[in-house]
Each structure stands twice: as structure tokens, then as C-alpha cells.
Protein backbone atom coordinates (compact mmCIF):
# COMPACT_ATOMS: atom_id res chain seq x y z
CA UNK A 1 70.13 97.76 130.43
CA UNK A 2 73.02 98.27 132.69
CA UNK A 3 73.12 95.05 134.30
CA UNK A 4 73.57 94.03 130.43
CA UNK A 5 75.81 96.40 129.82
CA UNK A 6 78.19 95.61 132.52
CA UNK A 7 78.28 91.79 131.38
CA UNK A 8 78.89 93.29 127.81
CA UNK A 9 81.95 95.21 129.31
CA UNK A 10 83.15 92.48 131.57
CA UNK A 11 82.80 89.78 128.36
CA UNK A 12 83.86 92.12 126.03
CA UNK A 13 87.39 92.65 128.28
CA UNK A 14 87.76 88.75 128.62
CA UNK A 15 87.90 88.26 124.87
CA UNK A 16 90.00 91.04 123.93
CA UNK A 17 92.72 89.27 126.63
CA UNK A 18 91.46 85.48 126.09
CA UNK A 19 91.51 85.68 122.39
CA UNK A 20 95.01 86.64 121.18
CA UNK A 21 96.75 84.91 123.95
CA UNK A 22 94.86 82.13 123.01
CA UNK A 23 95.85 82.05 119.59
CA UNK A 24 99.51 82.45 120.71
CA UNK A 25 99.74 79.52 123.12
CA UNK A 26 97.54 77.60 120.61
CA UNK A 27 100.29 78.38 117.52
CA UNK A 28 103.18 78.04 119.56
CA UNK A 29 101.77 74.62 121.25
CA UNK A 30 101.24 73.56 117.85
CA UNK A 31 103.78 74.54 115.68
CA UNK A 32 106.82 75.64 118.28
CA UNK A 33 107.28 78.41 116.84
CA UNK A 34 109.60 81.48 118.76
CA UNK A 35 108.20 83.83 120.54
CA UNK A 36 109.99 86.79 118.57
CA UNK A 37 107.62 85.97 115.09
CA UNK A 38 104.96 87.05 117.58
CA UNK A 39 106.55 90.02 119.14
CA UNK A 40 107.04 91.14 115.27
CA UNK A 41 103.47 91.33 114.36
CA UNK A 42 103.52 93.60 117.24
CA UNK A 43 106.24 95.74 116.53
CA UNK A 44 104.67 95.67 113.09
CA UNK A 45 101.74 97.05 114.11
CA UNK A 46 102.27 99.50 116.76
CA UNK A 47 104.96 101.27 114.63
CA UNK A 48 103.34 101.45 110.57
CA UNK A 49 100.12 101.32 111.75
CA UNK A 50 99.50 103.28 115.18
CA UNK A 51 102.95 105.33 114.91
CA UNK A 52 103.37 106.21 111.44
CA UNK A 53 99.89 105.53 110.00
CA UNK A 54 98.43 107.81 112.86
CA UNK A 55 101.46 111.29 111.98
CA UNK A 56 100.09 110.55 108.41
CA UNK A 57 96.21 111.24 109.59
CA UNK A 58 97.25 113.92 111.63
CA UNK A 59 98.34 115.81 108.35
CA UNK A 60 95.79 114.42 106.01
CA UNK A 61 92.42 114.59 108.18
CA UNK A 62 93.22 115.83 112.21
CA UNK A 63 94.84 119.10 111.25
CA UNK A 64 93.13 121.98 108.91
CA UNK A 65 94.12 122.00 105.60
CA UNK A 66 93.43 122.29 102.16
CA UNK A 67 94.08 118.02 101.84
CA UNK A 68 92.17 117.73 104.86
CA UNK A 69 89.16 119.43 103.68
CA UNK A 70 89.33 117.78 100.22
CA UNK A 71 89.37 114.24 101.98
CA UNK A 72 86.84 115.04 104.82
CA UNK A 73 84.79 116.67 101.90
CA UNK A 74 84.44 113.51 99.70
CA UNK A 75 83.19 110.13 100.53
CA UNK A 76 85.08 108.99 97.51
CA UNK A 77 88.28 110.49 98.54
CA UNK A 78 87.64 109.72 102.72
CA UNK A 79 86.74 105.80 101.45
CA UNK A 80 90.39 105.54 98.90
CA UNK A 81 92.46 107.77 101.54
CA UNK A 82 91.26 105.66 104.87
CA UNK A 83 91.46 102.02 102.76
CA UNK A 84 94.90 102.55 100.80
CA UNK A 85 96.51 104.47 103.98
CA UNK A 86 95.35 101.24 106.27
CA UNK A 87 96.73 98.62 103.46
CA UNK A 88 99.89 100.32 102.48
CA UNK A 89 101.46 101.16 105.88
CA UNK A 90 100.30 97.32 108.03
CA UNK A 91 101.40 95.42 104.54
CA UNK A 92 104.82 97.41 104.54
CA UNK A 93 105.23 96.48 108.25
CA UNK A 94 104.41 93.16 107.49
CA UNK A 95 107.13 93.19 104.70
CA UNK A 96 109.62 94.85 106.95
CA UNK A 97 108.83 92.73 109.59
CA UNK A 98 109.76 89.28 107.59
CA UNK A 99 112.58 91.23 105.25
CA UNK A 100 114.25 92.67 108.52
CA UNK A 101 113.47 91.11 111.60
CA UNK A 102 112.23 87.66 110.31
CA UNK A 103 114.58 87.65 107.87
CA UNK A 104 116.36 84.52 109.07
CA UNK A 105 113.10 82.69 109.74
CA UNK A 106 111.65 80.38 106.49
CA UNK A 107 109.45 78.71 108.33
CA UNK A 108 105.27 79.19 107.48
CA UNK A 109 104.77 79.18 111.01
CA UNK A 110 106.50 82.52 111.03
CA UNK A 111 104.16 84.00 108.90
CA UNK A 112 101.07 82.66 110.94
CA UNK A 113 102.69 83.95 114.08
CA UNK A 114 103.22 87.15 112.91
CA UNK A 115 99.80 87.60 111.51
CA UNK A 116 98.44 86.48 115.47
CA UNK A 117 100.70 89.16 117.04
CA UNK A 118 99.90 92.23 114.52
CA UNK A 119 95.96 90.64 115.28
CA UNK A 120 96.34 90.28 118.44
CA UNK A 121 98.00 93.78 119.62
CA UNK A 122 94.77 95.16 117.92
CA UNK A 123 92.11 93.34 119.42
CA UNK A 124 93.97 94.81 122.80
CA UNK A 125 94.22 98.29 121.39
CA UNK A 126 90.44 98.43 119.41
CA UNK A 127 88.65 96.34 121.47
CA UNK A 128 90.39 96.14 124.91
CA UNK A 129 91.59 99.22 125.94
CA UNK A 130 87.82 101.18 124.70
CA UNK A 131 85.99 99.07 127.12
CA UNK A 132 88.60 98.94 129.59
CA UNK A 133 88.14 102.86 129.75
CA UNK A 134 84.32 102.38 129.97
CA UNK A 135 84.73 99.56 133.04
CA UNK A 136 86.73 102.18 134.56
CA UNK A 137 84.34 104.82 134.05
CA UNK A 138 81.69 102.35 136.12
CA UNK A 139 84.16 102.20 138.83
CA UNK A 140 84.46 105.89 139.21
CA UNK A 141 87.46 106.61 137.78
CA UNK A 142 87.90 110.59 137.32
CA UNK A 143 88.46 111.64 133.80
CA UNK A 144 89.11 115.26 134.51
CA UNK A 145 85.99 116.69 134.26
CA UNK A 146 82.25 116.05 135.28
CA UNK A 147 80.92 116.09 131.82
CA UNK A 148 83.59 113.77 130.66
CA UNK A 149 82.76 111.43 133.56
CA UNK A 150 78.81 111.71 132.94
CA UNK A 151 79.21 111.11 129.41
CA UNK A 152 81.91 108.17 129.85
CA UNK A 153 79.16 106.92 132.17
CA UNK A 154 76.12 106.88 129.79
CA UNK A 155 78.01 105.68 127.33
CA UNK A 156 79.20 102.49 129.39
CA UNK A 157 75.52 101.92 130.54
CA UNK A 158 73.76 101.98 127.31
CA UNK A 159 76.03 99.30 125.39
CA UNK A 160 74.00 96.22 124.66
CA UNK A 161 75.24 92.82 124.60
CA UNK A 162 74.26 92.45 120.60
CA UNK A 163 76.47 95.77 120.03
CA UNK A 164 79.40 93.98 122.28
CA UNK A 165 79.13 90.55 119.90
CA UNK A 166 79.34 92.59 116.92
CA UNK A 167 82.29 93.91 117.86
CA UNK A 168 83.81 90.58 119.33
CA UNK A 169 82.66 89.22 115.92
CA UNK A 170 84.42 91.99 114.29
CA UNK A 171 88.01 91.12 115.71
CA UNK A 172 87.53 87.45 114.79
CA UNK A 173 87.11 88.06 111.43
CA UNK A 174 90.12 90.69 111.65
CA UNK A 175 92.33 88.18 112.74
CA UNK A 176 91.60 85.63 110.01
CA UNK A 177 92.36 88.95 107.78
CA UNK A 178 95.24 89.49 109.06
CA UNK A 179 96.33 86.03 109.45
CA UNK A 180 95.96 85.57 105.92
CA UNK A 181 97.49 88.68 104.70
CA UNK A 182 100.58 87.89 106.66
CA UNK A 183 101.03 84.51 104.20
CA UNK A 184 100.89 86.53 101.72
CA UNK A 185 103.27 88.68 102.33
CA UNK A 186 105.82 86.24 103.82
CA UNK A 187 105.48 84.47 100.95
CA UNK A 188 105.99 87.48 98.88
CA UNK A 189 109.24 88.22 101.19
CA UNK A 190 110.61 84.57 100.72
CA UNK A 191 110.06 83.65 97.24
CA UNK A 192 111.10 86.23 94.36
CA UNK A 193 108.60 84.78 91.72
CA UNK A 194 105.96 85.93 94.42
CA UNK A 195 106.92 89.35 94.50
CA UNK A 196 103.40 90.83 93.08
CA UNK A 197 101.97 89.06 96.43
CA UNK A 198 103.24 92.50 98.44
CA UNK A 199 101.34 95.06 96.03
CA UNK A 200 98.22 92.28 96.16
CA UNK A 201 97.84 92.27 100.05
CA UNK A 202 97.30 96.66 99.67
CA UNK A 203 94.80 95.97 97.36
CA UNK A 204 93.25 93.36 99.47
CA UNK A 205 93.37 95.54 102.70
CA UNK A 206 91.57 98.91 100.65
CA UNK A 207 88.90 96.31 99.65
CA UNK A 208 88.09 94.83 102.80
CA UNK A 209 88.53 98.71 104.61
CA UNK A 210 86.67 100.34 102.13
CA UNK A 211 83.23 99.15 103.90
CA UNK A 212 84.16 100.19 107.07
CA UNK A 213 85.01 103.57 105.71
CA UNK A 214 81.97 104.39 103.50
CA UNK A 215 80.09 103.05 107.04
CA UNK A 216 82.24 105.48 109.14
CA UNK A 217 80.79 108.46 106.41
CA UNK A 218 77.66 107.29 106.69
CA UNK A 219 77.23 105.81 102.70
CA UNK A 220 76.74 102.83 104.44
CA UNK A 221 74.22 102.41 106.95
CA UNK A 222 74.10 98.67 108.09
CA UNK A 223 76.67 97.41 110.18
CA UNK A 224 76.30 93.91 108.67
CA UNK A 225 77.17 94.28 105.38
CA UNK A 226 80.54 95.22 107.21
CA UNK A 227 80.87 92.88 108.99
CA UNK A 228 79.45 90.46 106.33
CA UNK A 229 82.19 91.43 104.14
CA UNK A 230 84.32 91.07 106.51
CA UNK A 231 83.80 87.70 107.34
CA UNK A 232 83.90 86.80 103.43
CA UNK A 233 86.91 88.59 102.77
CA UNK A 234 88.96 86.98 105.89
CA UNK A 235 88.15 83.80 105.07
CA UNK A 236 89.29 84.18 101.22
CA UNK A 237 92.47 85.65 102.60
CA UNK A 238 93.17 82.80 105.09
CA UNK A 239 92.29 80.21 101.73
CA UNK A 240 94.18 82.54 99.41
CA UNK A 241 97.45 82.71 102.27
CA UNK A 242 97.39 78.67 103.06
CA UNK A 243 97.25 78.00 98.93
CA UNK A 244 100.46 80.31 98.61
CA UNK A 245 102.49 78.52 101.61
CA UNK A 246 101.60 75.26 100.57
CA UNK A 247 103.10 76.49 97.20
CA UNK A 248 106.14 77.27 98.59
CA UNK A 249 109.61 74.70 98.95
CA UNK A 250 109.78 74.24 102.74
CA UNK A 251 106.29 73.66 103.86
CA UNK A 252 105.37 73.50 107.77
CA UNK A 253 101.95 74.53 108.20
């Protein structure tokens, strides 16, 4: 088990980087498009969904209170609190991102770009940096105390390679999803008739969280139906965001 664990780390770690780079230098290669729709999807990300997302948890399910309590206390509240909170904060940034910092950009590459950077930053931030802190762990790395370290320890040695490829899987299909949800709301952003595309893409995101939430409380118990849905649900939203761009005046994808 650990000499399958370590190649599960090591793997896992050359994905997380190999992946969104990937996609980068493939879009970019492809398309030209600037660097900066790419850095957006970043900015996009670390600031609605890890900055301002993450003060709202701390309020609504870190700290002790009587909306904490309620939500932690309800798999039907946890499931609509976790899904809508995801969707409405990464499809505002997404908005923001093409209404503000994109705004001179009509291009449908930009939208495509941006979805591989707000993708991209996560794959390094969900995927990467967990088993970077477990590769570290097998290279003796102190974490402050010897329980810490033990447990950091068993917990590196005892991943298998399936539970690695589910969660490789897992960041595919989150890319198409995000991918697809940035079309939609670019296209939202850029065309006025469009406008119902922004509310659309929340709804979307709840739907496709919702799983992973209900799995998180335990309603769920099989990580494939996740996953399954996942898969489903990213590729409707890439077919669902290519169909809007290609209705759009100035077509480049």
C-alpha cells in the first residue's frame, strides 16, 4: 500500500500542475488569446470563491450560532446553503470578471480562457496543494506536533491509486463545468437579450453541487453517483456554453 500510495501522491501532484497549464498553452496555442483572460478566472476565483465565499462560511457554518446550527442541523438546509453559496459567489466573479476586467474583450476565446484559469487555480488549490501537504508529510516535514505528523503520515500511506483517479477524474469533469459555465456567463455579460444566462449558471452550479453536498452529509453514500453527475452535468454545460457562443454576432471559437 505505500509504495501505491506514493505513486498516487507523486501522479496525483503531476496532474494538478500538468493539467491546467496544459489547458492554458493548449487555448492560447490555439486561439491566441491574452494571457490576462486567464489571470481573470484566477482573480475570479481566489477572491468570490476562496476570499469572500470562505468569510461567508465562517459566519454561516465555522462559527457557533443560531444559523450555524440550523444549517449544520439539516441536510436540506446544509445541501441549498453549500450549492446556492458555491453558484452565486464563482458565477458573480465570473460576471465581474467579464463586466469589469474583460470588459473590453468580445472575443469567445475570452470566455474559454477564463473558465481554464478559474479551473485551473482550483485543481492547484483542491487537488494540488492537499497532496502536496501529504508528499511533504512523507518527507518529514514537521507539522508542529507528533500527532499531527503521525496522522499526516497515515493518512499519506493509506491513499490508493483508485481513490487518487477519482479525484483526478473529479477535476476533469470540474473543468468542463466550469468551462462551460464561463460561456454562459460571458455570453450573458455581452449580449443583453442573454441576460437570464447569469441567474441560469447559479442554478446550474446548486444542481451540479448539490450531490457533492448531500455526499459530504452523508445522504449520499456512493462517490459515483457524484462523480457520475458530474461528468453528465459538465458535459451539458460545455454543449449548453458552445450553443450560446455560436449564437452570438462575433464568433471565434
Amino acid at each position: 500500500m505505500v509504495l501505491g500510495s506514493n505513486i498516487a501522491i507523486i501522479v496525483t501532484l503531476i496532474f494538478s500542475a500538468a493539467f491546467p497549464f496544459g489547458m492554458l498553452i493548449w487555448w492560447k496555442k490555439k486561439t491566441g488569446e491574452k494571457i490576462w483572460s486567464f489571470v481573470v478566472g484566477v482573480i475570479g476565483f481566489a477572491l468570490f470563491a476562496m476570499l469572500l465565499e470562505n468569510l461567508l462560511h465562517q459566519v454561516c457554518l465555522v462559527n457557533d450560532n443560531a444559523v450555524s446550527r440550523a444549517i449544520l442541523g439539516s441536510p436540506v438546509l446544509y445541501t441549498l446553503y453549500a450549492a446556492f453559496a458555491a453558484g452565486v459567489f464563482e458565477e458573480t466573479g465570473r460576471l465581474f470578471g467579464f463586466k469589469v476586467l474583460l470588459r473590453k474583450n468580445h472575443k469567445n476565446s475570452c470566455a474559454v480562457a477564463y473558465g481554464i484559469g478559474h479551473g485551473g487555480i482550483e485543481v492547484l488549490f483542491i487537488l494540488g496543494a492537499s497532496y502536496l501537504v501529504l508528499l511533504l508529510a512523507l518527507l518529514g516535514v514537521d507539522f508542529g506536533s507528533e500527532a499531527t505528523n503521525a496522522q499526516m503520515i497515515a493518512t499519506a500511506r493509506s491513499i490508493p491509486l483508485t481513490s487518487a483517479g477519482i479525484a483526478m477524474f473529479e477535476r476533469v469533469c470540474a473543468m468542463m463545468i466550469q468551462i462551460g459555465l464561463s460561456m454562459l456567463v460571458f455570453v450573458a455579460a455581452r449580449e443583453k437579450k442573454y441576460l437570464w444566462l447569469y441567474p441560469a449558471a447559479i442554478l446550474i452550479h446548486a444542481m451540479i453541487d448539490a450531490p457533492a453536498a448531500l455526499y459530504q452529509y452523508q445522504v449520499i453514500s456512493n462517490i459515483f453517483v457524484v462523480e457520475g453527475v458530474a461528468l453528465v452535468m459538465g458535459i451539458i454545460c460545455l454543449l449548453l456554453g458552445i450553443k450560446m457562443l455560436r449564437r452570438r454576432s462575433v464568433a471565434e471559437v
